[in-house]
Protein backbone atom coordinates (compact mmCIF):
# COMPACT_ATOMS: atom_id res chain seq x y z
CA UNK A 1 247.67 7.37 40.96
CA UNK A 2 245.39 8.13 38.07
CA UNK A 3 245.52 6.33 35.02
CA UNK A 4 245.32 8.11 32.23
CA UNK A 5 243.33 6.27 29.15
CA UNK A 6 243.81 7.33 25.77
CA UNK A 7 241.05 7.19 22.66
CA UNK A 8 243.19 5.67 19.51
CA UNK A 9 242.63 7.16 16.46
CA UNK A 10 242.66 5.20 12.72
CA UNK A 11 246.07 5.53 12.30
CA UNK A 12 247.39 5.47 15.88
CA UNK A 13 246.80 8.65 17.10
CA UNK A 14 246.37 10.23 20.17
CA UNK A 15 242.92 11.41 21.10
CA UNK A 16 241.21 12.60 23.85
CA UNK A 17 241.31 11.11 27.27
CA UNK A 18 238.01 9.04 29.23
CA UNK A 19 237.78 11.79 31.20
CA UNK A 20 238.03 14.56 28.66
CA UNK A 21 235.00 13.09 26.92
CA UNK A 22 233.47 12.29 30.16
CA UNK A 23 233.66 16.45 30.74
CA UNK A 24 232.11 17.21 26.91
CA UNK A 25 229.96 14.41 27.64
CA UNK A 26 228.56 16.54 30.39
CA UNK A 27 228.13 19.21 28.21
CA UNK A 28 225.89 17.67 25.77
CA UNK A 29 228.69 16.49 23.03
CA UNK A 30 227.13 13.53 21.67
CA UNK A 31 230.24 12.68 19.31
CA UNK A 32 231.94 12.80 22.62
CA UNK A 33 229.52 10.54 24.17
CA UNK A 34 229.86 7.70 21.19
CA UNK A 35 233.02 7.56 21.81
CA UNK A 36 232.89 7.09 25.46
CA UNK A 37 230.39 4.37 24.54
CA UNK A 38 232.54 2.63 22.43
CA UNK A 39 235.66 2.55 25.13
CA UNK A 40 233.45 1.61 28.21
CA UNK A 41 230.62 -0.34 27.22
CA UNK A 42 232.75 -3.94 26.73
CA UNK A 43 234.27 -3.40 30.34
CA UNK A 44 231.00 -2.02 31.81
CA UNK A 45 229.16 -5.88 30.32
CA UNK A 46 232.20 -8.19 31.47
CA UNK A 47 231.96 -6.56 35.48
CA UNK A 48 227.97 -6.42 35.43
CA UNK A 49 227.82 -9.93 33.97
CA UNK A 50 230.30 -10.94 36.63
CA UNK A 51 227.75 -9.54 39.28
CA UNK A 52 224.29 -10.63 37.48
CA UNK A 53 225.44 -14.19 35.72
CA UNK A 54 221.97 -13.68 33.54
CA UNK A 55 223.13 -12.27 29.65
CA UNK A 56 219.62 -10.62 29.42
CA UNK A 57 219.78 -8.90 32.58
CA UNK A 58 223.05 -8.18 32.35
CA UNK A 59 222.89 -6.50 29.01
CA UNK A 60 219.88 -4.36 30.33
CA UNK A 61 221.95 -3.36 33.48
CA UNK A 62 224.79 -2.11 31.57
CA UNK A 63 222.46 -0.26 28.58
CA UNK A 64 220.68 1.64 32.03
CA UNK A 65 224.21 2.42 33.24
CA UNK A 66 225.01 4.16 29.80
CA UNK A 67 222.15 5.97 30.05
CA UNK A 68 223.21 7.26 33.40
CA UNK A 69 226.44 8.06 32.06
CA UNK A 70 225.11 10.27 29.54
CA UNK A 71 221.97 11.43 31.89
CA UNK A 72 224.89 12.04 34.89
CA UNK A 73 227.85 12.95 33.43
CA UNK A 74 227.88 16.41 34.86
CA UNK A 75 228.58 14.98 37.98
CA UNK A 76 231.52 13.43 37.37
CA UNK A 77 234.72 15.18 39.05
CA UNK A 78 238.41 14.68 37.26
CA UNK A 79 239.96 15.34 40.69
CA UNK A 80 238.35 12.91 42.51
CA UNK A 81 239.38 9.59 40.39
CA UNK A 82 239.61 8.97 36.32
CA UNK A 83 236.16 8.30 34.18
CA UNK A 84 236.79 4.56 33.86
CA UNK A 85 236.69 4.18 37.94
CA UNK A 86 233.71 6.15 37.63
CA UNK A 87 231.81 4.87 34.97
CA UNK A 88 232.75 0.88 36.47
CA UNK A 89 231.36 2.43 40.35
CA UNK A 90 228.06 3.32 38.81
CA UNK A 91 228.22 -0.46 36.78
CA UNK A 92 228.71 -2.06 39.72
CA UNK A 93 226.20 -0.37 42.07
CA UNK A 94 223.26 -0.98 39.48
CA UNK A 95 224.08 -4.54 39.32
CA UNK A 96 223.94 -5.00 42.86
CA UNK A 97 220.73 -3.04 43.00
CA UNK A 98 219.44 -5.75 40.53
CA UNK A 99 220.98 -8.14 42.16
CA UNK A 100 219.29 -6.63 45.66
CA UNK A 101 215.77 -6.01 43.28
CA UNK A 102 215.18 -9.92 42.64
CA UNK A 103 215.92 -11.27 45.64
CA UNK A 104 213.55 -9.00 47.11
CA UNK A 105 211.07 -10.15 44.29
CA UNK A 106 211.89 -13.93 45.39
CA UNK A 107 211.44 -13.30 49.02
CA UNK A 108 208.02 -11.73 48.23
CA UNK A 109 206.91 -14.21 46.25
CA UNK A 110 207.55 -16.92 48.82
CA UNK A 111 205.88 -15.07 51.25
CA UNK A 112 202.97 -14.70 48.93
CA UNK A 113 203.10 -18.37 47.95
CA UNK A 114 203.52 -19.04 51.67
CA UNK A 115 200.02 -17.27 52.34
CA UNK A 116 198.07 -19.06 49.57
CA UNK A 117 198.97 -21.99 51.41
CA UNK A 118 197.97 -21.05 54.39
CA UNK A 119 194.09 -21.78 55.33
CA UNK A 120 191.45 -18.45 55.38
CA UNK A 121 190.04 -19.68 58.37
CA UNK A 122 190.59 -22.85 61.05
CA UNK A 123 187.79 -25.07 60.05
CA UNK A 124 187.33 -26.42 63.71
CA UNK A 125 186.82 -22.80 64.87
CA UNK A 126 184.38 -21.94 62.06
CA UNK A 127 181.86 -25.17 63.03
CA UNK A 128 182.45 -24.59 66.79
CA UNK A 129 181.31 -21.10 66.65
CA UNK A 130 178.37 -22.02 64.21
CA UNK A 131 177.18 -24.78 66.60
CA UNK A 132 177.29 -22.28 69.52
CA UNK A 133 175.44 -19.83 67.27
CA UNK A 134 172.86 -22.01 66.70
CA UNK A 135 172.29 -23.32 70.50
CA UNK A 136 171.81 -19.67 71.56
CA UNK A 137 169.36 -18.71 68.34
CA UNK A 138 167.72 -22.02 69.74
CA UNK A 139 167.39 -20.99 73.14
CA UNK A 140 166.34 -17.46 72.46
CA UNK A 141 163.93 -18.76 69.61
CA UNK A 142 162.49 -20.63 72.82
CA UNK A 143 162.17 -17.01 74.73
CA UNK A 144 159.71 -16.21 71.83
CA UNK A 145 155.09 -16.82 72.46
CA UNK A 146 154.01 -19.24 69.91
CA UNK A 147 152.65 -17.00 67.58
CA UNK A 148 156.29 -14.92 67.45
CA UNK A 149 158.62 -17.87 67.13
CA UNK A 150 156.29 -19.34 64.14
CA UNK A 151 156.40 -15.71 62.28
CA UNK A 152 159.99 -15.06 62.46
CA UNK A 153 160.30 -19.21 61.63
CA UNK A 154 158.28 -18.89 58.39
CA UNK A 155 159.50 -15.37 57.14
CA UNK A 156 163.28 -16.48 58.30
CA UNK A 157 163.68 -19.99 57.68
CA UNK A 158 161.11 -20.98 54.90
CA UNK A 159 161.20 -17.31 53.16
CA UNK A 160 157.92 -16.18 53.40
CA UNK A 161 156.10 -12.97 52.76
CA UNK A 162 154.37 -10.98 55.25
CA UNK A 163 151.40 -11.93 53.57
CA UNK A 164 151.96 -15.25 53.14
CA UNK A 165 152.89 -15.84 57.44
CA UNK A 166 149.50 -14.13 57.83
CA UNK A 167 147.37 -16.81 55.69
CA UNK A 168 149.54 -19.65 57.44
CA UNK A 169 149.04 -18.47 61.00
CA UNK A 170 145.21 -17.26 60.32
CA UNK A 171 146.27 -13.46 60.96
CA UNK A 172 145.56 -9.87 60.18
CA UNK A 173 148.54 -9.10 58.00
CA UNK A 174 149.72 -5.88 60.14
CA UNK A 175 149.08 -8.35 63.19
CA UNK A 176 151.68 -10.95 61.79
CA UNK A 177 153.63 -7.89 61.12
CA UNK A 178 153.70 -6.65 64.39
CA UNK A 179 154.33 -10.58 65.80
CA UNK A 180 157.62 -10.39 63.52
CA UNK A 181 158.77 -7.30 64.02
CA UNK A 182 158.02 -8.14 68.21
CA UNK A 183 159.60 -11.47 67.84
CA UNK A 184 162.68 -10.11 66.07
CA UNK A 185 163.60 -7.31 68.46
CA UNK A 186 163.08 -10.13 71.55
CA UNK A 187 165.67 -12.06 69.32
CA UNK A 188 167.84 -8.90 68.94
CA UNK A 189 168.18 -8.13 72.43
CA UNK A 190 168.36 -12.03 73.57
CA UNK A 191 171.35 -12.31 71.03
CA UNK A 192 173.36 -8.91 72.34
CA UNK A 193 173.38 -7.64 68.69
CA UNK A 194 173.58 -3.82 68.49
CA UNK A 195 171.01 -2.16 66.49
């Protein structure tokens, strides 16, 4: 059974139905759609605060339903149920999509709050992979002639220039060169790296 709900005028009299300002609320009437606000807007607060229990929120909710009222009212169908049942189903789904919309903010927050928490890396993997990094430069850097292992020392370790390795070791600069570059591809291969 449909109730039917009537507009009151000043002095008593009858006006137009919800739904007959629903329909010239679909059509534009914005007289039509004023009064609609006026009859709907205290129930559609009072069931979206009931859902929400936040006044801000709540009032935002129930100003975006209006909206959709006027934005949607085309779709609305007399046959299928009166404008007040219609007007409270759209209420009630936007505050549960709220309602849906911060707990999904709160659940991503934890999570995020959950990973700053967590560590980047495992500290006791980090040095135990550093030490075993260092043994095999170590034993590789012992693959290297003398003159090799003290380029790619100086040039690598101490951050010298080409030119200065050469005065140190008492070379030809494109023979301390060559000693680098020769010492660094032994290295290369020793250590597996891809070039």
């Amino acid at each position: 059974m449909k109730e039917t709900v009537r507009i009151t005028g000043p002095a008593d009299e009858q006006g137009p139905t919800l739904d007959e300002l629903l329909v010239e609320v679909a059509r534009g009437d914005q007289e039509a759609f004023a009064s609609l606000y006026d009859a709907v807007c205290g129930p559609v607060l009072g069931l979206v605060r009931s859902v929400l229990r936040d006044p801000a929120q709540s009032e935002e909710v129930a100003q975006e339903v209006l909206v959709e009222v006027w934005r949607t009212a085309a779709r609305f169908r007399p046959d299928r149920g009166g404008a007040m049942a219609w007007v409270m189903t759209l209420a009630h789904r936007r505050a549960v999509d709220r309602v849906r919309s911060v707990q999904a903010a709160s659940e991503r927050e934890r999570r995020a709050a959950l990973l700053d928490h967590t560590p980047a890396f495992d500290s006791v993997t980090e040095q135990v992979e550093a030490r075993l990094e260092r043994e095999q430069v170590r034993r590789c850097m012992g693959g290297l002639t003398e003159v090799q292992r003290q380029s790619v020392t100086l040039a690598y370790y101490r951050g010298l220039t080409y030119r200065e390795v050469a005065e140190l070791l008492s070379l030809p600069l494109g023979t301390a060169k060559t000693r680098l570059r020769d010492g660094l591809i032994r290295l290369r291969d020793c250590l597996g790296v891809a070039s």
